[in-house]
Protein backbone atom coordinates (compact mmCIF):
# COMPACT_ATOMS: atom_id res chain seq x y z
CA UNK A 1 6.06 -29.85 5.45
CA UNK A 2 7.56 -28.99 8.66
CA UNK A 3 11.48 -27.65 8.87
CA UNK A 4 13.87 -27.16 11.55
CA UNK A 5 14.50 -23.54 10.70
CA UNK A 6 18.40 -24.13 10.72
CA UNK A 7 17.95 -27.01 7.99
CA UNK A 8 16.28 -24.97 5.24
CA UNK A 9 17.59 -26.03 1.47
CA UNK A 10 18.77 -23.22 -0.45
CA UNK A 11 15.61 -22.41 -2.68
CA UNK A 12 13.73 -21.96 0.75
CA UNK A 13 16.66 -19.89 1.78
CA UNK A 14 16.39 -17.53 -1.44
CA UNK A 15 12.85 -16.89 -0.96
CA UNK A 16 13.28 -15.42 2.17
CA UNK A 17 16.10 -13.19 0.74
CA UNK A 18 13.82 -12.04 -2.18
CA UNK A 19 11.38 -9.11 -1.60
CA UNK A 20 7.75 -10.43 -0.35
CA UNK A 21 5.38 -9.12 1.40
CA UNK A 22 4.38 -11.13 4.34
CA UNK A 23 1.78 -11.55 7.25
CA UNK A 24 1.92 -11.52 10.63
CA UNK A 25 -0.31 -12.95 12.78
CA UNK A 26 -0.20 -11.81 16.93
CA UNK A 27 -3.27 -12.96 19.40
CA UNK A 28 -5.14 -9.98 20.81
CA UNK A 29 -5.59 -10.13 25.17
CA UNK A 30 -8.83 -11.29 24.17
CA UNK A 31 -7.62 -14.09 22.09
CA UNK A 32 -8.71 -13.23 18.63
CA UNK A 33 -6.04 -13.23 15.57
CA UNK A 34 -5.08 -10.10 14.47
CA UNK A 35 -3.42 -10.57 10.75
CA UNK A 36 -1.77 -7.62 9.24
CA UNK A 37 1.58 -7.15 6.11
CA UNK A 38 4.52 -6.36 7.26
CA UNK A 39 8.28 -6.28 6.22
CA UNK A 40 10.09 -9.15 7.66
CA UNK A 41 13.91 -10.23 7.60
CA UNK A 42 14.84 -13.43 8.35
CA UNK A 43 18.19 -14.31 10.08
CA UNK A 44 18.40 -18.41 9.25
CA UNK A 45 21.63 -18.62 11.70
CA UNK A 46 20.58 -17.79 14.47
CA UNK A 47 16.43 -18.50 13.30
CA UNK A 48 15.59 -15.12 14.12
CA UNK A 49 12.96 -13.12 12.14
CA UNK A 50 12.63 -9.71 12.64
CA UNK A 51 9.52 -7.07 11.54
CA UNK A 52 9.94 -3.52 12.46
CA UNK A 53 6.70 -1.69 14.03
CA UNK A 54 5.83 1.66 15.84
CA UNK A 55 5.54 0.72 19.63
CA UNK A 56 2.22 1.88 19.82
CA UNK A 57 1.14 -0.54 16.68
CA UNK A 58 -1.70 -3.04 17.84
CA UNK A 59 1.01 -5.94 16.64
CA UNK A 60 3.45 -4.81 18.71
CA UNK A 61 0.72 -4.24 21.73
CA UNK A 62 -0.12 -7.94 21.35
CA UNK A 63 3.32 -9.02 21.93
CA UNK A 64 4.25 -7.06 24.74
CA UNK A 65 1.29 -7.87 26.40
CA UNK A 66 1.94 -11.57 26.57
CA UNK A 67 4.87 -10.28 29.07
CA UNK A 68 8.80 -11.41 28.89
CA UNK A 69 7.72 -14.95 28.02
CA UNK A 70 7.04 -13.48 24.99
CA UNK A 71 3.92 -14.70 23.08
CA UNK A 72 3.85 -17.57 20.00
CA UNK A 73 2.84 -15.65 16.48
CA UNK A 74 3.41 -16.54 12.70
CA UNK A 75 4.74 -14.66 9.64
CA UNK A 76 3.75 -15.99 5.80
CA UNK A 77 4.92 -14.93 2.60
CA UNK A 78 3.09 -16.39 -0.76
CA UNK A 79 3.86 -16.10 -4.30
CA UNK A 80 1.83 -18.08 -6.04
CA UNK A 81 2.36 -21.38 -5.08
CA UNK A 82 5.19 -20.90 -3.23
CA UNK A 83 4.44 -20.13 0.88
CA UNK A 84 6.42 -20.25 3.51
CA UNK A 85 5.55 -20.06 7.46
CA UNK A 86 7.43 -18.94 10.11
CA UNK A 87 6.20 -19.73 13.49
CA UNK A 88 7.82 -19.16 16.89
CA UNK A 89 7.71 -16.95 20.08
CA UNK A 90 8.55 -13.22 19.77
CA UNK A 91 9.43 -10.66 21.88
CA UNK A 92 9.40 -6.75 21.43
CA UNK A 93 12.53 -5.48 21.67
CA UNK A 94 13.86 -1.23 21.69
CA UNK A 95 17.12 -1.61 22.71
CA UNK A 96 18.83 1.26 20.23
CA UNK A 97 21.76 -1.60 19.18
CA UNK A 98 18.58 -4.01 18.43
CA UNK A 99 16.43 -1.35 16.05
CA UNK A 100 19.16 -0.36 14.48
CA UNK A 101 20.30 -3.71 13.44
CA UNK A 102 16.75 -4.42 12.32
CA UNK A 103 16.67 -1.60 10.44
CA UNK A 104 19.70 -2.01 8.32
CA UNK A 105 18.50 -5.52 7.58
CA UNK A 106 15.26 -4.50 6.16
CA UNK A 107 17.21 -2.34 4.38
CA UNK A 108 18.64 -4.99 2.53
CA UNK A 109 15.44 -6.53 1.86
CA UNK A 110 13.44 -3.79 1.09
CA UNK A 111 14.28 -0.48 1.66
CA UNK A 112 15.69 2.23 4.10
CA UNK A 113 12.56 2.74 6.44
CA UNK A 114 11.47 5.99 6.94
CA UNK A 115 12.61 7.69 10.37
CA UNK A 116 10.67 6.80 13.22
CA UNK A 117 11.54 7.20 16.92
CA UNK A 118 9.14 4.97 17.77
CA UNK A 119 10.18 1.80 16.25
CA UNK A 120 10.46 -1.09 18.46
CA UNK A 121 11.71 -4.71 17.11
CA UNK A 122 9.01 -7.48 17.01
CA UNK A 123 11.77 -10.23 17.23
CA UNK A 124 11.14 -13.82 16.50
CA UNK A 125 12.72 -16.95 17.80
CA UNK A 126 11.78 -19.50 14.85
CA UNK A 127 11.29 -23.17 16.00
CA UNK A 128 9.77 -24.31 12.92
CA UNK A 129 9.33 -23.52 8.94
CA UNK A 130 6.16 -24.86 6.90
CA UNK A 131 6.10 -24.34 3.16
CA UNK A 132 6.75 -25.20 -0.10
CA UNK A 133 9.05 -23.66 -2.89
């Protein structure tokens, strides 16, 4: 089932607080999926989902390439039956302000990261939520 990601119920809501391992999938330039876990946070306010990368990572090489208009991409968590999708258009962000905000929040979720000078923000605008909880 399909969600506005600003009308989520409150189990949905948890499950995106709890600590899951999720996917995300980017399009190479040549078109092909490339599906790999990462951390993700999830920011239902403003529908933002954020995964923290090196800028050199092929995910994050995927994104940038699809230029400022950023490029469409999914993150999915599972446990067991429960799923839940993600999908919108992401950008890769390094502002300082931006990495270190994304940092802190995967913090929360999962733990400090390590220290990385390289990290860039794969930043998603979430139009829409699939799933089931």
């Amino acid at each position: 089932m399909a969600h506005d990601p600003r009308d989520l119920d409150d189990a949905m809501l948890a499950f995106w607080r709890e600590r899951h391992i999720s996917t995300l999938t980017t399009t190479r330039p040549d078109g092909t999926p490339h599906v790999v876990p990462v951390g993700v946070t999830f920011e239902p306010g403003t529908a933002t989902a954020r995964v923290i990368t090196s800028r050199t990572s092929r995910k994050a090489l995927n994104v940038a390439a699809a230029g400022p208009q950023g490029l469409r991409v999914a993150v999915c968590q599972v446990d067991r039956a429960r799923w839940a999708t993600l999908e919108g258009v992401a950008v890769v962000r390094d502002e300082p302000e931006q990495v270190a905000d994304a940092e802190r929040r995967y913090a929360e979720r999962y733990r400090q990261p390590r220290v990385n000078p390289d990290r860039v923000v794969i930043e998603i605008t979430v139009d829409r939520v699939l799933g089931r909880g």
